[in-house]
Protein backbone atom coordinates (compact mmCIF):
# COMPACT_ATOMS: atom_id res chain seq x y z
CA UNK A 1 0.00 0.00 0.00
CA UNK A 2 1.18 3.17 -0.95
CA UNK A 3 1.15 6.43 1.95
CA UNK A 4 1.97 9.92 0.12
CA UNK A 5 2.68 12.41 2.97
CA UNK A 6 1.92 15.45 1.29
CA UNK A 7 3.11 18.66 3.11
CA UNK A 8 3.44 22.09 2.63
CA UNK A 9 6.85 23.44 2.42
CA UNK A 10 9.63 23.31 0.43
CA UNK A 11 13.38 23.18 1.22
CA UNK A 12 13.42 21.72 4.67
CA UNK A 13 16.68 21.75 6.49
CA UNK A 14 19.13 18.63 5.91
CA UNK A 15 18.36 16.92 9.28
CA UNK A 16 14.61 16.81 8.51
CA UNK A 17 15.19 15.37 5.23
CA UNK A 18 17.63 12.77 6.60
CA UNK A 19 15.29 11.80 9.16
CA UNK A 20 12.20 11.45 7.02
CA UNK A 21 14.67 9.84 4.50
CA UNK A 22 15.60 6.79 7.37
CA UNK A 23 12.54 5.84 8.32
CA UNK A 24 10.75 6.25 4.78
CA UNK A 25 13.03 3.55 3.43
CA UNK A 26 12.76 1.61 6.65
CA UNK A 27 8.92 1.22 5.97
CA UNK A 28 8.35 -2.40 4.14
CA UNK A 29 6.32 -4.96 4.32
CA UNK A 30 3.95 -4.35 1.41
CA UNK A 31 3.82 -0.20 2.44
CA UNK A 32 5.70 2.41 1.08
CA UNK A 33 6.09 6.17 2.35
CA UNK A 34 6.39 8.90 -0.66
CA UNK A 35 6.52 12.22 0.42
CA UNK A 36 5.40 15.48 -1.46
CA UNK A 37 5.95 19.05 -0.98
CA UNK A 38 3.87 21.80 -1.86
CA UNK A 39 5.28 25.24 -2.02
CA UNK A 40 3.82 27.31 0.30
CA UNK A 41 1.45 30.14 0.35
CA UNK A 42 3.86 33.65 -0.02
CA UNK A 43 3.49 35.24 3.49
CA UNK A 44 3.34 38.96 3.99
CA UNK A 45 3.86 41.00 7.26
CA UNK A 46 0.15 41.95 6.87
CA UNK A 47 -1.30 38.88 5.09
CA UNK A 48 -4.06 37.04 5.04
CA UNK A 49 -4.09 33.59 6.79
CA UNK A 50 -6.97 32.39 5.43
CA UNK A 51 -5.70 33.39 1.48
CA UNK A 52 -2.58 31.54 2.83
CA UNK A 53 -4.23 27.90 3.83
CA UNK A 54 -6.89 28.50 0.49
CA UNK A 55 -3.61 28.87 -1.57
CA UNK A 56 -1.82 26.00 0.11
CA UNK A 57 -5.00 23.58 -0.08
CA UNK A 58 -5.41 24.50 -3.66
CA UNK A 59 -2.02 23.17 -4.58
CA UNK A 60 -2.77 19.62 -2.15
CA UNK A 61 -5.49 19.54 -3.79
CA UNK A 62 -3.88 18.70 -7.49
CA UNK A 63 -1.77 15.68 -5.75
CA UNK A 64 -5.24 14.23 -4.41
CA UNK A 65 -5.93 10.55 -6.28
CA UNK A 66 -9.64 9.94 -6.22
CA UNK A 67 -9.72 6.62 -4.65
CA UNK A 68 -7.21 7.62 -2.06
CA UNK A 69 -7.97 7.88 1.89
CA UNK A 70 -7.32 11.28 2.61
CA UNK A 71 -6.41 11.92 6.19
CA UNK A 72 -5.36 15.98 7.77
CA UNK A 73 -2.85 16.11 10.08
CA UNK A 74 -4.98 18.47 12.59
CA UNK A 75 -4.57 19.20 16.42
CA UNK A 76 -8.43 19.18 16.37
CA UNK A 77 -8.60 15.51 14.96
CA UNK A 78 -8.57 12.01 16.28
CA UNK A 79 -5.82 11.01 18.74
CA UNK A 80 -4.54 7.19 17.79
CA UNK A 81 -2.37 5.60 19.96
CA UNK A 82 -0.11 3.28 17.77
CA UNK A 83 -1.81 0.14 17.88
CA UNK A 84 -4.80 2.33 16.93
CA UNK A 85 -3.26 4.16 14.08
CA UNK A 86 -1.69 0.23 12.91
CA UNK A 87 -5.30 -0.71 12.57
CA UNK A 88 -5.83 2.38 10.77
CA UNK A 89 -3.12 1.54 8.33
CA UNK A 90 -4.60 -2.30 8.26
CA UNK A 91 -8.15 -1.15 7.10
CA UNK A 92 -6.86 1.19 4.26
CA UNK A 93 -4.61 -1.43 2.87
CA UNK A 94 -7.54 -3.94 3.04
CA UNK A 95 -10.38 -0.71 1.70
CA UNK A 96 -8.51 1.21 -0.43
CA UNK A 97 -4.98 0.60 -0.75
CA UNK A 98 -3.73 4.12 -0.80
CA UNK A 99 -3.55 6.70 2.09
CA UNK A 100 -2.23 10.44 1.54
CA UNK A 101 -1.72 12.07 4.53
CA UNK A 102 -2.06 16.13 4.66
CA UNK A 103 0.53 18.36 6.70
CA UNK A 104 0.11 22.27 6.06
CA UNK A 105 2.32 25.05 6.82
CA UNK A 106 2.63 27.21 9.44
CA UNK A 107 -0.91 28.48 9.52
CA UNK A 108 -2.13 24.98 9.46
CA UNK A 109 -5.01 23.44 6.64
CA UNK A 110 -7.98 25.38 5.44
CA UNK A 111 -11.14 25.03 6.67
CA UNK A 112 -12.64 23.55 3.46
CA UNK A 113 -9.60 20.51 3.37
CA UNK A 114 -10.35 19.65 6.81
CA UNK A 115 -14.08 19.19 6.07
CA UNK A 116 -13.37 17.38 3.03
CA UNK A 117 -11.20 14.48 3.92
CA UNK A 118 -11.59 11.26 5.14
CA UNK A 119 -10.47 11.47 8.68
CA UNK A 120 -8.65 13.75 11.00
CA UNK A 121 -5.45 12.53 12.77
CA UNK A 122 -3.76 14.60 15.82
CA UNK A 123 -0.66 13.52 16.57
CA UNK A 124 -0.52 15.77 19.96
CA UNK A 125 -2.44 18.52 21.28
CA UNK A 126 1.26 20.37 21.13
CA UNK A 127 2.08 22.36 18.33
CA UNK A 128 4.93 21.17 16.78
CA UNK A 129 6.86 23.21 13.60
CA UNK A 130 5.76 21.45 10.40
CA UNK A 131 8.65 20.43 8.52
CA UNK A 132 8.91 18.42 11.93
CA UNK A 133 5.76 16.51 11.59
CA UNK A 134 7.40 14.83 8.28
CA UNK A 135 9.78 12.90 10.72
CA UNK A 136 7.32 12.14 13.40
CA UNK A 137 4.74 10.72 10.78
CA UNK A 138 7.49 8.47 8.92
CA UNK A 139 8.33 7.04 12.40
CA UNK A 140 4.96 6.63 13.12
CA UNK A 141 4.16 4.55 9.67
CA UNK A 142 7.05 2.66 10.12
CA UNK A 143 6.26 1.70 14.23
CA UNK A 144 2.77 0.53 12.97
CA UNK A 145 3.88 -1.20 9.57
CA UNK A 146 6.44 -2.95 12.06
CA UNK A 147 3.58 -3.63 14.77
CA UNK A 148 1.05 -5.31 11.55
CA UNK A 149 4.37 -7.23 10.91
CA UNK A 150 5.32 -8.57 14.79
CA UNK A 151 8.69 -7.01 14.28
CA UNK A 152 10.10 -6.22 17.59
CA UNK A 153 10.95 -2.14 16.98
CA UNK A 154 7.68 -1.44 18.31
CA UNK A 155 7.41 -2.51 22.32
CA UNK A 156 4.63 -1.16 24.66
């Protein structure tokens, strides 16, 4: 089953794209973790947020595959403990076979994505910076693709 992590934001430093590169090519077992980046909105001093997560969710929006699971990466959303979001990742390779996952930028997702999609995901009620989130979502697939397989990196 294929995951795209699609996320707002372009040129992350080196670490973050290191550490999403590990555990992205750790992930096996019949899963694979793609990411893609979206450039974000350009922010002014007097801006608009909402213009900013419209513009961003436009440009998701072009990346979405129709018969994709579409889950936001949203403070507001559901908190799944690992085992939970293993199941998760069970049931879409079973119903679907494709998940894309949605991080936005710094202002977070519009309004109209998070009412779209297919579920909600939050992965804490902290606020952590987004090019972060990549690397905490890659360890997460790969902890719950490890779980599904009774590999031993995942122990309660």
């Amino acid at each position: 089953m294929r995951i795209d992590l699609i996320a707002a934001g372009v040129k992350p430093p080196a670490w973050v794209k290191d550490g999403f590169a590990e555990y992205s090519k750790r992930v096996g077992g019949g899963f694979s973790l793609e990411l893609t980046e979206v450039a974000p909105a350009k922010r002014a001093k007097s801006g608009n947020v909402a213009a900013y997560r419209a513009d961003e969710w436009r440009r998701m929006q072009s990346h979405l595959m129709p018969d994709a699971h579409v889950v936001a990466l949203d403070v507001g959303g559901q908190p799944w403990s690992t085992e939970g979001f293993a199941q998760q990742l069970e049931n879409w390779q079973t119903r679907v076979g494709r998940a894309q996952l949605l991080v936005g930028g710094p202002d977070g997702l519009d309004p109209e994505c998070l009412a779209s999609v297919n579920a909600r995901w939050s992965l804490s009620p902290l606020t952590f910076p987004h090019f972060l989130v990549r690397i905490l979502v890659a360890e997460q697939v790969y902890r719950a693709v490890s779980l599904l397989q009774n590999h031993p990196y995942h122990r309660a």
